[in-house]
N, C-alpha and C. Protein backbone atom coordinates (compact mmCIF):
# COMPACT_ATOMS: atom_id res chain seq x y z
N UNK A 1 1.76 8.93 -16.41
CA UNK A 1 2.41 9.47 -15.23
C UNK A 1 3.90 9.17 -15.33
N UNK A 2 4.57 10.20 -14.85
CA UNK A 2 6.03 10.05 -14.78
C UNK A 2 6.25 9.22 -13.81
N UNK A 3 7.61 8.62 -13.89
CA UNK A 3 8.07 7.65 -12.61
C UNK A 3 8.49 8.53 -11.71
N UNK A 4 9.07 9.95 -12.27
CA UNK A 4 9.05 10.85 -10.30
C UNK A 4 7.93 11.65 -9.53
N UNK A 5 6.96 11.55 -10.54
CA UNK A 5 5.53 11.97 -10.25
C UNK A 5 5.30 10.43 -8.94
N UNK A 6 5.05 9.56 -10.36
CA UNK A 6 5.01 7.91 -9.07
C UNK A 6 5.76 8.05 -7.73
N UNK A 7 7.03 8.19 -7.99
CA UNK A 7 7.83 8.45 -6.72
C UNK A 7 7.56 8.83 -6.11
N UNK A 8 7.16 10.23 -6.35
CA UNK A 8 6.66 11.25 -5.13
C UNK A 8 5.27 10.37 -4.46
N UNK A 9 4.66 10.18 -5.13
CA UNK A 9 3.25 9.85 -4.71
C UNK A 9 3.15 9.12 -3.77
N UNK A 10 4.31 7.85 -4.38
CA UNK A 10 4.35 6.40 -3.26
C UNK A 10 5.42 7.06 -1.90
N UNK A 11 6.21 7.87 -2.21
CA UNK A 11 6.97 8.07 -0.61
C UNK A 11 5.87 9.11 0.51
N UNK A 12 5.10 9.83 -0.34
CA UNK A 12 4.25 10.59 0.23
C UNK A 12 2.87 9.59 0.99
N UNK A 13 2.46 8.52 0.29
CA UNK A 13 1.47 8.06 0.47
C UNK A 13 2.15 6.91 1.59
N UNK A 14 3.14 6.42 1.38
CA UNK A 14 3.53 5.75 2.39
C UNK A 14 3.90 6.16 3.90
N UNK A 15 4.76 7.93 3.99
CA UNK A 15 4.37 8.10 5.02
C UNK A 15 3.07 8.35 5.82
N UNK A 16 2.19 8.65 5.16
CA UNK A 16 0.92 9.32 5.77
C UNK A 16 0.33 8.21 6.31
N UNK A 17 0.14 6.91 5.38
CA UNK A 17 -0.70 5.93 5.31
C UNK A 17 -0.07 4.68 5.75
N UNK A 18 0.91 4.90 6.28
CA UNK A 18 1.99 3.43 6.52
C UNK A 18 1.42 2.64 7.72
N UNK A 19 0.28 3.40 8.97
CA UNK A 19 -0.23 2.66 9.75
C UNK A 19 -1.33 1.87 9.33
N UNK A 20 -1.71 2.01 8.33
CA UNK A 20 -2.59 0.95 7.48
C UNK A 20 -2.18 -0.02 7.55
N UNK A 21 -0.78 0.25 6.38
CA UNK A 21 -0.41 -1.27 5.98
C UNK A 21 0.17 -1.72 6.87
N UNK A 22 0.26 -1.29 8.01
CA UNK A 22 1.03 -2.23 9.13
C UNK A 22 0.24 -2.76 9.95
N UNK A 23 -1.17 -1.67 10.00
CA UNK A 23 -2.13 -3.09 10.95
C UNK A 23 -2.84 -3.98 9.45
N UNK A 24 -3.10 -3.56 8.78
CA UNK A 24 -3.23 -4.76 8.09
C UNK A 24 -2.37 -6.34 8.00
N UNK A 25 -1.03 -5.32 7.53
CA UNK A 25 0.06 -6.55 7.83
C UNK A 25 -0.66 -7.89 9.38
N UNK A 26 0.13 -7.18 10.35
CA UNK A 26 -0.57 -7.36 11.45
C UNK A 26 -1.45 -8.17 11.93
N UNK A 27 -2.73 -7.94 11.26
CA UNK A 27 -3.80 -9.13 11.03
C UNK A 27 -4.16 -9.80 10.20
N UNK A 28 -3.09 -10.13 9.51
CA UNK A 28 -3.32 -11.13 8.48
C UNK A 28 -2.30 -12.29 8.57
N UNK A 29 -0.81 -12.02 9.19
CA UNK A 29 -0.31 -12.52 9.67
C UNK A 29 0.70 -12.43 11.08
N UNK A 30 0.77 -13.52 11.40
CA UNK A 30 1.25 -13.68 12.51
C UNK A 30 2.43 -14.08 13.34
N UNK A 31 3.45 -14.38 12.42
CA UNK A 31 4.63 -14.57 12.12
C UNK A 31 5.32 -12.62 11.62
N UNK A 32 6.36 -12.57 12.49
CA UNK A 32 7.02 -11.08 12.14
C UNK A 32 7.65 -11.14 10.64
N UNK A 33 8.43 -11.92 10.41
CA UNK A 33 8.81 -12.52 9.04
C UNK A 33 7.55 -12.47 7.57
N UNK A 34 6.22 -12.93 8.22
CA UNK A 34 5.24 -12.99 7.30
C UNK A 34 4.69 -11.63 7.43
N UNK A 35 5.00 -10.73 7.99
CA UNK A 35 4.25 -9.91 7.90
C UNK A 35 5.05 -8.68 7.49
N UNK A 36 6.65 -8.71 7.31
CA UNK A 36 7.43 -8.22 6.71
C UNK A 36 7.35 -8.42 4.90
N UNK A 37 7.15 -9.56 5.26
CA UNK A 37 7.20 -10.10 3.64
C UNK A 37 5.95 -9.45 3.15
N UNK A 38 4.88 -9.66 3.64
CA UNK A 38 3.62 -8.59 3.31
C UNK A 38 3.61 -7.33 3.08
N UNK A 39 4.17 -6.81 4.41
CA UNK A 39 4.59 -4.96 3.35
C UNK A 39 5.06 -4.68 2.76
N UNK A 40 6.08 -5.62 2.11
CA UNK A 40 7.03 -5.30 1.14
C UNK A 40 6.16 -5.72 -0.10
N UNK A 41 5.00 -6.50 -0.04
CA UNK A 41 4.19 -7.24 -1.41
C UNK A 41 3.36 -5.80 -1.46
N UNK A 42 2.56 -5.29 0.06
CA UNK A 42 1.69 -4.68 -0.60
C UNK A 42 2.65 -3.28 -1.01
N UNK A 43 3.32 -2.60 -0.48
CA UNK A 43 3.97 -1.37 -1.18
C UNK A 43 4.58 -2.21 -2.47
N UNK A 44 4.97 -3.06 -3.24
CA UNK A 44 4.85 -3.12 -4.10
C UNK A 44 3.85 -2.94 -4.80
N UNK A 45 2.80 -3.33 -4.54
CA UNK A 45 1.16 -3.02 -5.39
C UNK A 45 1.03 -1.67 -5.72
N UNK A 46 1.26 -1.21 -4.19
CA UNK A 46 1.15 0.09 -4.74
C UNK A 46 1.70 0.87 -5.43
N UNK A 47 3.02 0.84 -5.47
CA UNK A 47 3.59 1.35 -6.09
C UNK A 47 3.35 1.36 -7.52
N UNK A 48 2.82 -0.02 -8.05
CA UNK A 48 2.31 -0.66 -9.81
C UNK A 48 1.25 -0.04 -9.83
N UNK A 49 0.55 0.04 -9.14
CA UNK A 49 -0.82 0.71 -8.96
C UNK A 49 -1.63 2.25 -9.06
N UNK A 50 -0.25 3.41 -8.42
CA UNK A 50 -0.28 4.63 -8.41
C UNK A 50 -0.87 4.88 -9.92
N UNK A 51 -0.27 4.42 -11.24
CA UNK A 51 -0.70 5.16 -12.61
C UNK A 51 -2.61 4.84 -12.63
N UNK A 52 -3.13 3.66 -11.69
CA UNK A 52 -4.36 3.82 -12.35
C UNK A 52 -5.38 5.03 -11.50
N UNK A 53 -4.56 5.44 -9.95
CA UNK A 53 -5.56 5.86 -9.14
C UNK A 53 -6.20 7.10 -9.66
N UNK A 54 -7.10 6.81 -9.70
CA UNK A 54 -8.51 8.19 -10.67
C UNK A 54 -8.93 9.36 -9.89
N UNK A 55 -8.11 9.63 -8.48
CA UNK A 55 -8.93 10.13 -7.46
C UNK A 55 -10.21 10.33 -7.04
N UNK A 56 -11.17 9.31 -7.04
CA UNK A 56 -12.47 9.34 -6.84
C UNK A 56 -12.73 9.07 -5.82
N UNK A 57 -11.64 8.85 -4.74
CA UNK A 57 -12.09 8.55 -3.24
C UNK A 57 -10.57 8.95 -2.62
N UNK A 58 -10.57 9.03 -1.17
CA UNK A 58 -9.56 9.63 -0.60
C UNK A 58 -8.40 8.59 -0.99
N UNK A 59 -6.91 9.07 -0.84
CA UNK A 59 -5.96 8.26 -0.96
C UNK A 59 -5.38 7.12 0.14
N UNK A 60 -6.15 7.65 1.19
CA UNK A 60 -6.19 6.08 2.75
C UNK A 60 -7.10 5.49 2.66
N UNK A 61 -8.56 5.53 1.69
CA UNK A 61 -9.52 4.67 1.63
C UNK A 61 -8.38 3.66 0.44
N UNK A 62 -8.36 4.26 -0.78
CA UNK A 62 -7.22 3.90 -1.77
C UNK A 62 -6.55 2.91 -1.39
N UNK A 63 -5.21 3.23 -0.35
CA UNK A 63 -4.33 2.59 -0.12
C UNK A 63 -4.96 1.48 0.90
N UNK A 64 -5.85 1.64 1.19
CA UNK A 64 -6.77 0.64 2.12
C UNK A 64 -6.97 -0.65 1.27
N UNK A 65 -7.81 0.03 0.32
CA UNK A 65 -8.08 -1.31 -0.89
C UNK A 65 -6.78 -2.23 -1.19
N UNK A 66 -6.36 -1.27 -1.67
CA UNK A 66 -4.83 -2.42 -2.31
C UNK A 66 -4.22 -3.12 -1.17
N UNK A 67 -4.35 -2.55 0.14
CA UNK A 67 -3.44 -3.32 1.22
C UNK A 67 -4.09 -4.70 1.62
N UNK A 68 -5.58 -4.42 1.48
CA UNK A 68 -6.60 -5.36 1.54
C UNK A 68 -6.54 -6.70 1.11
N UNK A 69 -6.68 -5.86 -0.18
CA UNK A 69 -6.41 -6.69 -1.27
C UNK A 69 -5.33 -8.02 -1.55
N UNK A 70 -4.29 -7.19 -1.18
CA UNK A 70 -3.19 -7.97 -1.62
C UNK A 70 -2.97 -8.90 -0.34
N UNK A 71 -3.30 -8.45 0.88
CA UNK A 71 -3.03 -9.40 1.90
C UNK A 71 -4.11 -10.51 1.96
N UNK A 72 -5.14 -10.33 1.32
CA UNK A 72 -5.88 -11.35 1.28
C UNK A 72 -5.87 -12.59 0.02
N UNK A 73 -5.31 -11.84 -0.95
CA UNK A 73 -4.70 -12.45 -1.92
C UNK A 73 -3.45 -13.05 -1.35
């Protein structure tokens, strides 16, 4: 995958899907600061992440996992 293919993907997927990662954020932490620092970890993931997605499930179940993921990590 190209990096403006990536690009596109992650500015596209972030608007659609950005209320995810913000209630995720949200409930994982509780501090505004910690939970800033969190969206900025998980849109990083995603962003590293876009070259493996296989489309085998929708892209908000997708971005679900990784937000999951990483905030629980």
């Amino acid at each position: 995958m190209i990096e403006s293919e990536q690009g596109s993907r992650f500015r596209e997927w972030y608007r659609e899907h950005q209320g995810i990662i913000l209630r995720i954020a949200r409930a994982t932490a509780s501090i505004p600061a910690d939970q800033e620092d969190l969206i900025q970890e998980i849109s990083l993931q995603i962003w590293n992440s876009i070259p493996n997605f296989s489309g085998n499930c929708k892209s908000s179940t997708w971005v679900y996992r990784v937000a999951l993921n990483t905030a629980i990590g």
